[in-house]
N, C-alpha and C. Protein backbone atom coordinates (compact mmCIF):
# COMPACT_ATOMS: atom_id res chain seq x y z
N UNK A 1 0.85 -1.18 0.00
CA UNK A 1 0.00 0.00 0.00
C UNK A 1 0.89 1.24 0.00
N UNK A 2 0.81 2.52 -1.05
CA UNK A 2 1.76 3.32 -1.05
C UNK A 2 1.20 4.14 0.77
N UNK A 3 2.12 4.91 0.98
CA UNK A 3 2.33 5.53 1.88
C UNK A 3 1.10 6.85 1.93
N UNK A 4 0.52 7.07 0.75
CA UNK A 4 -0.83 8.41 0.95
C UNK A 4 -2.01 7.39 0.99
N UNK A 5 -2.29 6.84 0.51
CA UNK A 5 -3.28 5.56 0.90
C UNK A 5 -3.34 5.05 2.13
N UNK A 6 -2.58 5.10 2.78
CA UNK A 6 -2.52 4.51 4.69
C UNK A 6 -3.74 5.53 4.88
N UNK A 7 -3.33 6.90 5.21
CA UNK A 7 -4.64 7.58 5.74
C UNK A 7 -5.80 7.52 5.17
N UNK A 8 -6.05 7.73 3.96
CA UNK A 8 -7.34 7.40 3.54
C UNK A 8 -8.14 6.77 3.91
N UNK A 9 -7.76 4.67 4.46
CA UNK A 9 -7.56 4.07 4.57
C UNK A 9 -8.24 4.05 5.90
N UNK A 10 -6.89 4.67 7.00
CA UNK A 10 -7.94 4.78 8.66
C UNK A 10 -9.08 5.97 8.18
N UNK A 11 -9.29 7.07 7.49
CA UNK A 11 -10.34 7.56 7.24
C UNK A 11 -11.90 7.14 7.01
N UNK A 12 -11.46 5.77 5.91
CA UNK A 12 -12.78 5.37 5.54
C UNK A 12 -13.20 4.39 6.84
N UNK A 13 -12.13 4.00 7.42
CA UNK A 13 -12.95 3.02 8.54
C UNK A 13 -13.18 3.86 9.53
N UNK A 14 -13.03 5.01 9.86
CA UNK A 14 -13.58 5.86 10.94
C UNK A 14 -15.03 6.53 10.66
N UNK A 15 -15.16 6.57 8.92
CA UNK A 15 -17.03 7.04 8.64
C UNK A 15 -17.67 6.67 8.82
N UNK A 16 -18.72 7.47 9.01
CA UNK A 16 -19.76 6.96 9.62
C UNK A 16 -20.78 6.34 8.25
N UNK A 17 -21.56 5.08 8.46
CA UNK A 17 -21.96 5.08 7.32
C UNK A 17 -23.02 6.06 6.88
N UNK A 18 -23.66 6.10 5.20
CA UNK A 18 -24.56 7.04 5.06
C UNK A 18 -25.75 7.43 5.83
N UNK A 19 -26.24 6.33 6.27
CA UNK A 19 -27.79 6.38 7.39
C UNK A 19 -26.94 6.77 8.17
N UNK A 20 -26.35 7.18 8.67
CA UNK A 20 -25.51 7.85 10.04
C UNK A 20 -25.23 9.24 9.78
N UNK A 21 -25.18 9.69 8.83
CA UNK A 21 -24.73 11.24 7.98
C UNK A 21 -25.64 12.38 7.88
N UNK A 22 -25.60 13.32 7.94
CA UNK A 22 -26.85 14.39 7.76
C UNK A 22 -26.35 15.29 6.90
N UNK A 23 -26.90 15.55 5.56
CA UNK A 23 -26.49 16.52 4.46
C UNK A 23 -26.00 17.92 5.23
N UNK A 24 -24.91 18.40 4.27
CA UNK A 24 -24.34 19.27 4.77
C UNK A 24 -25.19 20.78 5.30
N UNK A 25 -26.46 21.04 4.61
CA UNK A 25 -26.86 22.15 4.79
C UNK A 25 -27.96 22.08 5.93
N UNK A 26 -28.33 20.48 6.83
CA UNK A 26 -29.29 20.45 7.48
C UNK A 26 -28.89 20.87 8.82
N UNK A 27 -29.91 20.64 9.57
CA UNK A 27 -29.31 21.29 11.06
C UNK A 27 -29.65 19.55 12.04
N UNK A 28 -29.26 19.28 12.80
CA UNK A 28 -29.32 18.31 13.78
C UNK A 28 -31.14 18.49 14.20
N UNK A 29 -31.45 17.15 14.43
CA UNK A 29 -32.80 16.82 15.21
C UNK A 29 -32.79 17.92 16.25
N UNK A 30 -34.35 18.12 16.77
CA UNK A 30 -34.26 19.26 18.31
C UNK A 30 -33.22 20.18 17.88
N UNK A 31 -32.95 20.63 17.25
CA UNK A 31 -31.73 22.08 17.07
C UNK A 31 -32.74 22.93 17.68
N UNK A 32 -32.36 23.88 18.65
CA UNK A 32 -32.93 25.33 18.80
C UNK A 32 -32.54 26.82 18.21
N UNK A 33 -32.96 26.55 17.10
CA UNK A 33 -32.30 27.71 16.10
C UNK A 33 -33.36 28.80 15.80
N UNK A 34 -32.34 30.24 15.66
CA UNK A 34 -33.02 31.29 15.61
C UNK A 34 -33.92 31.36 16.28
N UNK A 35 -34.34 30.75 17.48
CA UNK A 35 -35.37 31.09 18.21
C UNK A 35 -35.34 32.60 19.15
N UNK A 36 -36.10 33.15 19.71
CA UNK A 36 -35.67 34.04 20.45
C UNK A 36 -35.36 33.78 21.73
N UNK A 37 -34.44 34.69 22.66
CA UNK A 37 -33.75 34.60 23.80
C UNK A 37 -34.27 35.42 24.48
N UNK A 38 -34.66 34.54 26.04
CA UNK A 38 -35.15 35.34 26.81
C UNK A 38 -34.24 36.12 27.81
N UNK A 39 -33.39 37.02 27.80
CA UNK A 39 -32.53 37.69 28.39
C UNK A 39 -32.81 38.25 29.47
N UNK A 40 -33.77 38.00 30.13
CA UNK A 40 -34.17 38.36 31.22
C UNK A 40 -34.09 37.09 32.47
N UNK A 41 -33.82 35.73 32.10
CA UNK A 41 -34.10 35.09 32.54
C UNK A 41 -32.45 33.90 32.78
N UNK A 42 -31.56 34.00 31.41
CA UNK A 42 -30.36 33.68 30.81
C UNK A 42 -29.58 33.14 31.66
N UNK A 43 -28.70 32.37 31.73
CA UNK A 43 -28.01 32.36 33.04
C UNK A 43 -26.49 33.29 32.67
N UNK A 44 -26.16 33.34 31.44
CA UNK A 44 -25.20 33.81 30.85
C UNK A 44 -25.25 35.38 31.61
N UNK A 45 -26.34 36.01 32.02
CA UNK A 45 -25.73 37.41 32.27
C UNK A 45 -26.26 37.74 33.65
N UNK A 46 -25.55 38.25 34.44
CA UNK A 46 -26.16 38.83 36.01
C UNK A 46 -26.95 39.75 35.86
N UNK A 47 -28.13 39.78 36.07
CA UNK A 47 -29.56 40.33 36.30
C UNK A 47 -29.55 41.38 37.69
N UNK A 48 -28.58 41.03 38.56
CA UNK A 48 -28.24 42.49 39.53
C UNK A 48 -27.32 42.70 39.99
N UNK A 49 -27.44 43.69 40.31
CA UNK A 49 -26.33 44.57 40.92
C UNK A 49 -25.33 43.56 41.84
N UNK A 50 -26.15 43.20 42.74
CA UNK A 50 -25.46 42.62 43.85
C UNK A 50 -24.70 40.99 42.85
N UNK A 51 -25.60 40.01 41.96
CA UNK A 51 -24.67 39.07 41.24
C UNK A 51 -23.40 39.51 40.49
N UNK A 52 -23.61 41.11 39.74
CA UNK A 52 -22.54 41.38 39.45
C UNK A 52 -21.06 41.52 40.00
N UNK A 53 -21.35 41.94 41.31
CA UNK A 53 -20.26 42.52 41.82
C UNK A 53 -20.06 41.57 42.47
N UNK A 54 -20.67 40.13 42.77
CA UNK A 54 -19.80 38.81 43.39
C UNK A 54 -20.06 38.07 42.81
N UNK A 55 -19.38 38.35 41.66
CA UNK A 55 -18.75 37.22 40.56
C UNK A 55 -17.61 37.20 41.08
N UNK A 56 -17.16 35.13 40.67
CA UNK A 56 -16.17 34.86 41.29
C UNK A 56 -15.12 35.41 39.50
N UNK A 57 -15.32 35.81 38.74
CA UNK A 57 -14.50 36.24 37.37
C UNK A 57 -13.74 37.99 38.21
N UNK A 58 -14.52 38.33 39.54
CA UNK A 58 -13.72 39.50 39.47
C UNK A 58 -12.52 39.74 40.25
N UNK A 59 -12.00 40.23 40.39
CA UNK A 59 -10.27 40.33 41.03
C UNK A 59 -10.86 40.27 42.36
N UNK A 60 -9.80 39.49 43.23
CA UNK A 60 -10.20 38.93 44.71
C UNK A 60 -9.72 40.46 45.08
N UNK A 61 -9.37 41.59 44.86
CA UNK A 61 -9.66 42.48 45.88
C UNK A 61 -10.96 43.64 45.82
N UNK A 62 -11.68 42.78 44.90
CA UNK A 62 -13.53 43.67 44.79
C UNK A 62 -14.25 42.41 45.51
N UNK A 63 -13.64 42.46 47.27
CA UNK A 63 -14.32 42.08 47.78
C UNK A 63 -15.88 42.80 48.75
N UNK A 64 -16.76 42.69 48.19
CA UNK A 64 -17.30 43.90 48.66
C UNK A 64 -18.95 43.14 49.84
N UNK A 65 -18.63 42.01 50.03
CA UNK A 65 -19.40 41.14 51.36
C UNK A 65 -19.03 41.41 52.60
N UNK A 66 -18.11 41.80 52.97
CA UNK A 66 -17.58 42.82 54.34
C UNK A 66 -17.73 44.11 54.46
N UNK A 67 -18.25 44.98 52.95
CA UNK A 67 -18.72 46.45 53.60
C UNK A 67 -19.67 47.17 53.79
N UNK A 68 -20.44 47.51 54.70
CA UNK A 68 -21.29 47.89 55.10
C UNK A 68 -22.38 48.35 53.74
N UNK A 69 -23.26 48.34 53.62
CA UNK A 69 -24.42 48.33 52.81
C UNK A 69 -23.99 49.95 52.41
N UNK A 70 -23.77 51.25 52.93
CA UNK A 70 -23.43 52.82 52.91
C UNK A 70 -22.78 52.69 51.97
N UNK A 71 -21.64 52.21 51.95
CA UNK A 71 -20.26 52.14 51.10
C UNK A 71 -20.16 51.05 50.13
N UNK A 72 -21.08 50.22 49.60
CA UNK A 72 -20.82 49.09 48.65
C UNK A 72 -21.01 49.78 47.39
N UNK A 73 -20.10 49.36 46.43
CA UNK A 73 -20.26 50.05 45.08
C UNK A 73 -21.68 50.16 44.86
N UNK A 74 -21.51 51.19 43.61
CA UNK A 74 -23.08 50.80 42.86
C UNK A 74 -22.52 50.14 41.42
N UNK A 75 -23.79 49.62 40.62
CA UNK A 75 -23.61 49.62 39.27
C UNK A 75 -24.80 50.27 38.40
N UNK A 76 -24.27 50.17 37.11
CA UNK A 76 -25.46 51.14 36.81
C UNK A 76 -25.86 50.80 35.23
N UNK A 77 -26.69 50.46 35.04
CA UNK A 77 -27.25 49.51 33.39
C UNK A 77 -27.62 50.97 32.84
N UNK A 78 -26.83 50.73 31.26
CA UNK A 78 -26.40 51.38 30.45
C UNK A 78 -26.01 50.94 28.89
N UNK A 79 -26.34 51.73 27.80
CA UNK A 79 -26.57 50.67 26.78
C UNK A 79 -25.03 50.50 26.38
N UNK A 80 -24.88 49.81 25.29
CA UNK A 80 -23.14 49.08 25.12
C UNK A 80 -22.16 50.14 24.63
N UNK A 81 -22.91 51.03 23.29
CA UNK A 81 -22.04 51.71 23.35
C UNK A 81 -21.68 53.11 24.84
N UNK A 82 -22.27 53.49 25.62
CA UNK A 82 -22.28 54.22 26.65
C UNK A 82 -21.30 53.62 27.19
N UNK A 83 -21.72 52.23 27.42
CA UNK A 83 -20.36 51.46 28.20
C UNK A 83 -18.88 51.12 27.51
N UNK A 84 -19.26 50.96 26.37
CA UNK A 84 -17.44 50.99 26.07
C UNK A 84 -16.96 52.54 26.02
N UNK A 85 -17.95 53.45 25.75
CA UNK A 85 -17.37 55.32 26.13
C UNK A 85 -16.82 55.37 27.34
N UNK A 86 -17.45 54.58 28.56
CA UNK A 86 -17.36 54.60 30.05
C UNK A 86 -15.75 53.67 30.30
N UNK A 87 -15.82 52.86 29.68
CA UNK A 87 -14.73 52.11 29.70
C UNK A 87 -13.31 52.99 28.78
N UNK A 88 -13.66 53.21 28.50
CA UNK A 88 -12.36 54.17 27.36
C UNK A 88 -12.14 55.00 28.37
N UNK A 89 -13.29 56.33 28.55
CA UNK A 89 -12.56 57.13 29.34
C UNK A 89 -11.79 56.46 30.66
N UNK A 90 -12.44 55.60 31.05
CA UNK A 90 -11.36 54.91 32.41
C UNK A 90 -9.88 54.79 32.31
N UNK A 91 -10.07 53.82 31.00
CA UNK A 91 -8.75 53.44 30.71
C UNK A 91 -7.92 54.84 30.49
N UNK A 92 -8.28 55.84 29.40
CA UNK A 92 -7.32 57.09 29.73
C UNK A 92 -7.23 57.67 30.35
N UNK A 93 -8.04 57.94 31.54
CA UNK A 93 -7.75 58.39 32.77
C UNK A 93 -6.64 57.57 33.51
N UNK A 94 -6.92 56.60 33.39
CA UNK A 94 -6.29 56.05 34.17
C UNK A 94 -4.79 55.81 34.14
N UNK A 95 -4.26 55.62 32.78
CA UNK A 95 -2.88 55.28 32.40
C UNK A 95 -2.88 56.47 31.30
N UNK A 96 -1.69 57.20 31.40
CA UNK A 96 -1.37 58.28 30.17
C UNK A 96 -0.73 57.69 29.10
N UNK A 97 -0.33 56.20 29.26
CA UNK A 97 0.29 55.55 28.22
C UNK A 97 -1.18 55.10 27.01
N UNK A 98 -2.02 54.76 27.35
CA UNK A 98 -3.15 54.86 26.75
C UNK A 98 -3.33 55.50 25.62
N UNK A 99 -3.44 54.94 24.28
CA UNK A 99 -3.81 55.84 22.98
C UNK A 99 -4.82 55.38 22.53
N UNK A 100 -5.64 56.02 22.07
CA UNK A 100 -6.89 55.46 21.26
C UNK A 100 -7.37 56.19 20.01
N UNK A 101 -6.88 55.39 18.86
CA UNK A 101 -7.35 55.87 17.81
C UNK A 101 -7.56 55.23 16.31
N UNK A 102 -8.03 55.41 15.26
CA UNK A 102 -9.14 54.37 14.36
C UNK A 102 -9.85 55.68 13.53
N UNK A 103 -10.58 55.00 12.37
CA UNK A 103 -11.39 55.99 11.77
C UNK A 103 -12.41 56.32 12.62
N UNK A 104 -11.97 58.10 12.55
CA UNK A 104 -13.38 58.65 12.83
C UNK A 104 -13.52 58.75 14.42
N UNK A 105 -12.39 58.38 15.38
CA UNK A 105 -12.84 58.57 17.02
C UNK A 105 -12.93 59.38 17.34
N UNK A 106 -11.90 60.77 16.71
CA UNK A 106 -11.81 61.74 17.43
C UNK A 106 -13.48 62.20 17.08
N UNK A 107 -14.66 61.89 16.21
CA UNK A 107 -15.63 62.71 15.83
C UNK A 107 -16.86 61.81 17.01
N UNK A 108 -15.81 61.11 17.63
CA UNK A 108 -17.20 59.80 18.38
C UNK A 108 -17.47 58.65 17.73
N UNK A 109 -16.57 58.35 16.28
CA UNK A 109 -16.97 56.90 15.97
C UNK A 109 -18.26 56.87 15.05
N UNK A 110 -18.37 55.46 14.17
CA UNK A 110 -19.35 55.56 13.73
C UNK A 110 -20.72 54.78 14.36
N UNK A 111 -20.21 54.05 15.70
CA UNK A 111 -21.20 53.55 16.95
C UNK A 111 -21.02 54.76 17.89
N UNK A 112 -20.68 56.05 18.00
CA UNK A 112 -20.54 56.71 19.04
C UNK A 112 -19.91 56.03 20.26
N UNK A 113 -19.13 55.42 19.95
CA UNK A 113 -18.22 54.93 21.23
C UNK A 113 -17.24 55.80 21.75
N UNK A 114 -16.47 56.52 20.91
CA UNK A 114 -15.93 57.46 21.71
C UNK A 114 -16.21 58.66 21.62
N UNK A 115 -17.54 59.31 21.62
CA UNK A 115 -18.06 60.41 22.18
C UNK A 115 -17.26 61.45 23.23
N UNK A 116 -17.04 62.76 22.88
CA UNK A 116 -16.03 63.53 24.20
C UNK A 116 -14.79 63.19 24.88
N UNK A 117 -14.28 62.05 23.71
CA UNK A 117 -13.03 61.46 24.77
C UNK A 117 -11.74 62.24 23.97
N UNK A 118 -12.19 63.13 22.76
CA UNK A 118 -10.70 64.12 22.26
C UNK A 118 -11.11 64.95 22.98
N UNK A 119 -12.39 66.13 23.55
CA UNK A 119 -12.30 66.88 24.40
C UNK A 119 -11.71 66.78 25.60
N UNK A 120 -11.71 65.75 26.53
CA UNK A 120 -11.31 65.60 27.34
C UNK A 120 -9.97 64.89 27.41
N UNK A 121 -9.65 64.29 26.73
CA UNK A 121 -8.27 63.70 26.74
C UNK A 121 -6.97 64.39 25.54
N UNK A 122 -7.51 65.15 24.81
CA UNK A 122 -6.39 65.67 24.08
C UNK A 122 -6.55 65.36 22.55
N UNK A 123 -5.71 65.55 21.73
CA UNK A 123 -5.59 65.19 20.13
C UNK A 123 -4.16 64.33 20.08
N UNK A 124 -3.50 64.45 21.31
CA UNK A 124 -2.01 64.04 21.23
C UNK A 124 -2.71 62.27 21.46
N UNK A 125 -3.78 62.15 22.27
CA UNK A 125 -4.13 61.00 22.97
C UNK A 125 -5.47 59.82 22.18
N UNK A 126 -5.73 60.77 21.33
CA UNK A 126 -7.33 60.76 20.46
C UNK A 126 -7.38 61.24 19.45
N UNK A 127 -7.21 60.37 18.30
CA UNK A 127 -6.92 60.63 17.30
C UNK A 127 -7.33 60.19 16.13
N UNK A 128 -7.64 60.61 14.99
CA UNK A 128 -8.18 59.68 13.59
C UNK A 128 -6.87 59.21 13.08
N UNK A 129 -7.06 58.07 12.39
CA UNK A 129 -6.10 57.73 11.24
C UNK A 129 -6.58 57.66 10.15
N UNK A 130 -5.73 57.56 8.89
CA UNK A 130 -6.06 57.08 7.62
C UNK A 130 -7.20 56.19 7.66
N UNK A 131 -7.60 55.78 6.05
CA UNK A 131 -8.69 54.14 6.41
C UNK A 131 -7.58 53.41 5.75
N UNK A 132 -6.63 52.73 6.46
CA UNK A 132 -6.18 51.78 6.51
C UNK A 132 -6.01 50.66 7.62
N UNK A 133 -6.75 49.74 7.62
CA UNK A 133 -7.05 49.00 8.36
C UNK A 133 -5.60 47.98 8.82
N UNK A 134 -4.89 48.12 7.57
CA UNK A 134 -3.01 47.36 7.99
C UNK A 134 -2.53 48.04 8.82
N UNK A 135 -2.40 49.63 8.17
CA UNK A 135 -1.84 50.94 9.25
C UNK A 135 -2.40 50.98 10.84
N UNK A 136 -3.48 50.86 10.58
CA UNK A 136 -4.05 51.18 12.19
C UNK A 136 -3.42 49.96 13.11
N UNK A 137 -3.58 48.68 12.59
CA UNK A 137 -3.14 47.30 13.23
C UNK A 137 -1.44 47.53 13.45
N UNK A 138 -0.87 47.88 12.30
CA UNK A 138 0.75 48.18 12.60
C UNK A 138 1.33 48.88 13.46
N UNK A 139 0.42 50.12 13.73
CA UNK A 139 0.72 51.12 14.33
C UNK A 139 0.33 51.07 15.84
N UNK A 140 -0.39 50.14 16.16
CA UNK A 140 -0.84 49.88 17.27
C UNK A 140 0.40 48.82 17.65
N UNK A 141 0.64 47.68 16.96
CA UNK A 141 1.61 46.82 17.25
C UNK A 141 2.98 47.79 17.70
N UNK A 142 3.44 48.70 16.58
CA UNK A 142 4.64 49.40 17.61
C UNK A 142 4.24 50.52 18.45
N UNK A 143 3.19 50.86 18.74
CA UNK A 143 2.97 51.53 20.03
C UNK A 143 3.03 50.70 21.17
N UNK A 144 2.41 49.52 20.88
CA UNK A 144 2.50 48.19 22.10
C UNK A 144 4.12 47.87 22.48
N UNK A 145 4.87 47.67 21.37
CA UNK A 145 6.21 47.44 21.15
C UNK A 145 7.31 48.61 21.97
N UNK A 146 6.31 49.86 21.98
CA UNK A 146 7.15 50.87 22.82
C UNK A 146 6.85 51.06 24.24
N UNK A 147 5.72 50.10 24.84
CA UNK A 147 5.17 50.14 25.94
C UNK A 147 4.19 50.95 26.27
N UNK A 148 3.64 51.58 25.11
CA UNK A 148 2.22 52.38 25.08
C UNK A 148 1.01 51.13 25.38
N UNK A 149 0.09 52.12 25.60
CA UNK A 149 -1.30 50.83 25.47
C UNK A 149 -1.98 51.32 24.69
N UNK A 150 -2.45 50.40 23.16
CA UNK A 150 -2.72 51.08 22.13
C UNK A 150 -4.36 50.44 22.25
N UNK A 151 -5.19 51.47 21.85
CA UNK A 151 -6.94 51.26 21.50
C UNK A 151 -6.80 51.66 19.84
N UNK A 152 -7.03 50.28 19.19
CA UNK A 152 -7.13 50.13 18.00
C UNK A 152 -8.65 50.12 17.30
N UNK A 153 -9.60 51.15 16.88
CA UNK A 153 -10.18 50.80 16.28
C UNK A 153 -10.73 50.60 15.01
N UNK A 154 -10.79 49.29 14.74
CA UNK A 154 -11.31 49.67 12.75
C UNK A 154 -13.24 49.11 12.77
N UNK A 155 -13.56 50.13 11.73
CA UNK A 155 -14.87 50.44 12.50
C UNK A 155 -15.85 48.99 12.04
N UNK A 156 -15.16 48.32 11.37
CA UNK A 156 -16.19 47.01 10.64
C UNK A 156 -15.28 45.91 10.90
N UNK A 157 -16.01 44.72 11.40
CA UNK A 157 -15.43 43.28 11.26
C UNK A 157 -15.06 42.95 9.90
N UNK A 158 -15.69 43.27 9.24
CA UNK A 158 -14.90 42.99 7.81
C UNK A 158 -13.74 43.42 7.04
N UNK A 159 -13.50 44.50 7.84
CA UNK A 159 -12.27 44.95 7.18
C UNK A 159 -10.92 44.99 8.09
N UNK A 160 -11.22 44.03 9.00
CA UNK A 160 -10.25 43.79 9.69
C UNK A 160 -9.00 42.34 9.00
N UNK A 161 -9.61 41.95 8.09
CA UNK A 161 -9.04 40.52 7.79
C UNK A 161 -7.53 41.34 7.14
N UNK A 162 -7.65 42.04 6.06
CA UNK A 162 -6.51 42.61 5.35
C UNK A 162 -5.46 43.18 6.39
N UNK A 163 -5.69 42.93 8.03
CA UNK A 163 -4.73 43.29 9.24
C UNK A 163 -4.11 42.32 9.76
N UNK A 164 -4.91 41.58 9.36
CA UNK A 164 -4.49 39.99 10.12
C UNK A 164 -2.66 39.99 9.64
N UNK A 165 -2.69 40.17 8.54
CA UNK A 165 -1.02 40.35 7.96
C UNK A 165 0.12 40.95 8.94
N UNK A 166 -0.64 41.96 9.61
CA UNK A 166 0.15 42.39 10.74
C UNK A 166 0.60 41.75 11.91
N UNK A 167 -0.32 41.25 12.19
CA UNK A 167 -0.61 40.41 13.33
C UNK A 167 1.07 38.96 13.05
């Protein structure tokens, strides 16, 4: 038996036969597809305040079961893009090494995600680039490379693939 024939070989004795097979475009028996999700109910997401903040996913020093009810954080439901605005400004507040920039941020983005974050953080810090989706990925890689913390954004999943090269 030549040597490319061996695999074939354990291949065909590992198939399943045809009555065992389901055409490529069908979906499995009981599939629950496209149905709608009741998100209110999910186990996937914490429904309050108090599940949020004792999740065991958060850093053991947001221990917050020892402080008095006065002083326990709050949280506060807010739609996604609000929250990644909320999250950006953190992050540049927080570290000046922080850059964030992509088509269109300094104007707020084309999800309004970064809304007020060149007013408040600068043009040195918040910035547009070209539409080059290689450039933005490159340029983030040697900002990372210089010990900056780079916020890369390109505004579509689809035009991120022609970056992957960078990567």
């Amino acid at each position: 038996m030549p040597p490319t024939a061996r695999p074939l070989a354990i291949l065909r004795k590992r198939a399943r036969p045809p009555s065992q097979c389901r055409p490529y475009s069908s979906h499995p028996p009981q599939a629950r597809l496209n149905l709608p999700i009741d998100f209110s109910t999910t186990p996937l997401l914490h429904h309050t305040s108090q599940s949020a903040l004792s999740s065991p996913s958060l850093s053991p020093h947001i221990d917050t079961s020892t402080l008095p009810p006065s002083s326990k954080p709050s949280t506060t439901r807010l739609p996604l893009h609000s929250a990644i605005n909320a999250a950006l400004a953190h992050a540049l507040g927080a570290s000046p090494s922080v850059l964030l920039f992509g088509e269109d941020v300094a104007f707020g983005g084309v999800f309004r995600c970064s809304v007020n974050l060149l007013d408040t953080f600068g043009p040195e810090r918040v910035f547009n680039t070209p539409l080059t989706e290689q450039g933005i990925v490159g340029f983030a890689i040697g900002v990372a490379m210089e010990g900056g913390k780079p916020v890369a954004e390109v505004q579509f999943a689809d035009y991120v693939y022609p970056a992957f090269d960078q990567l």
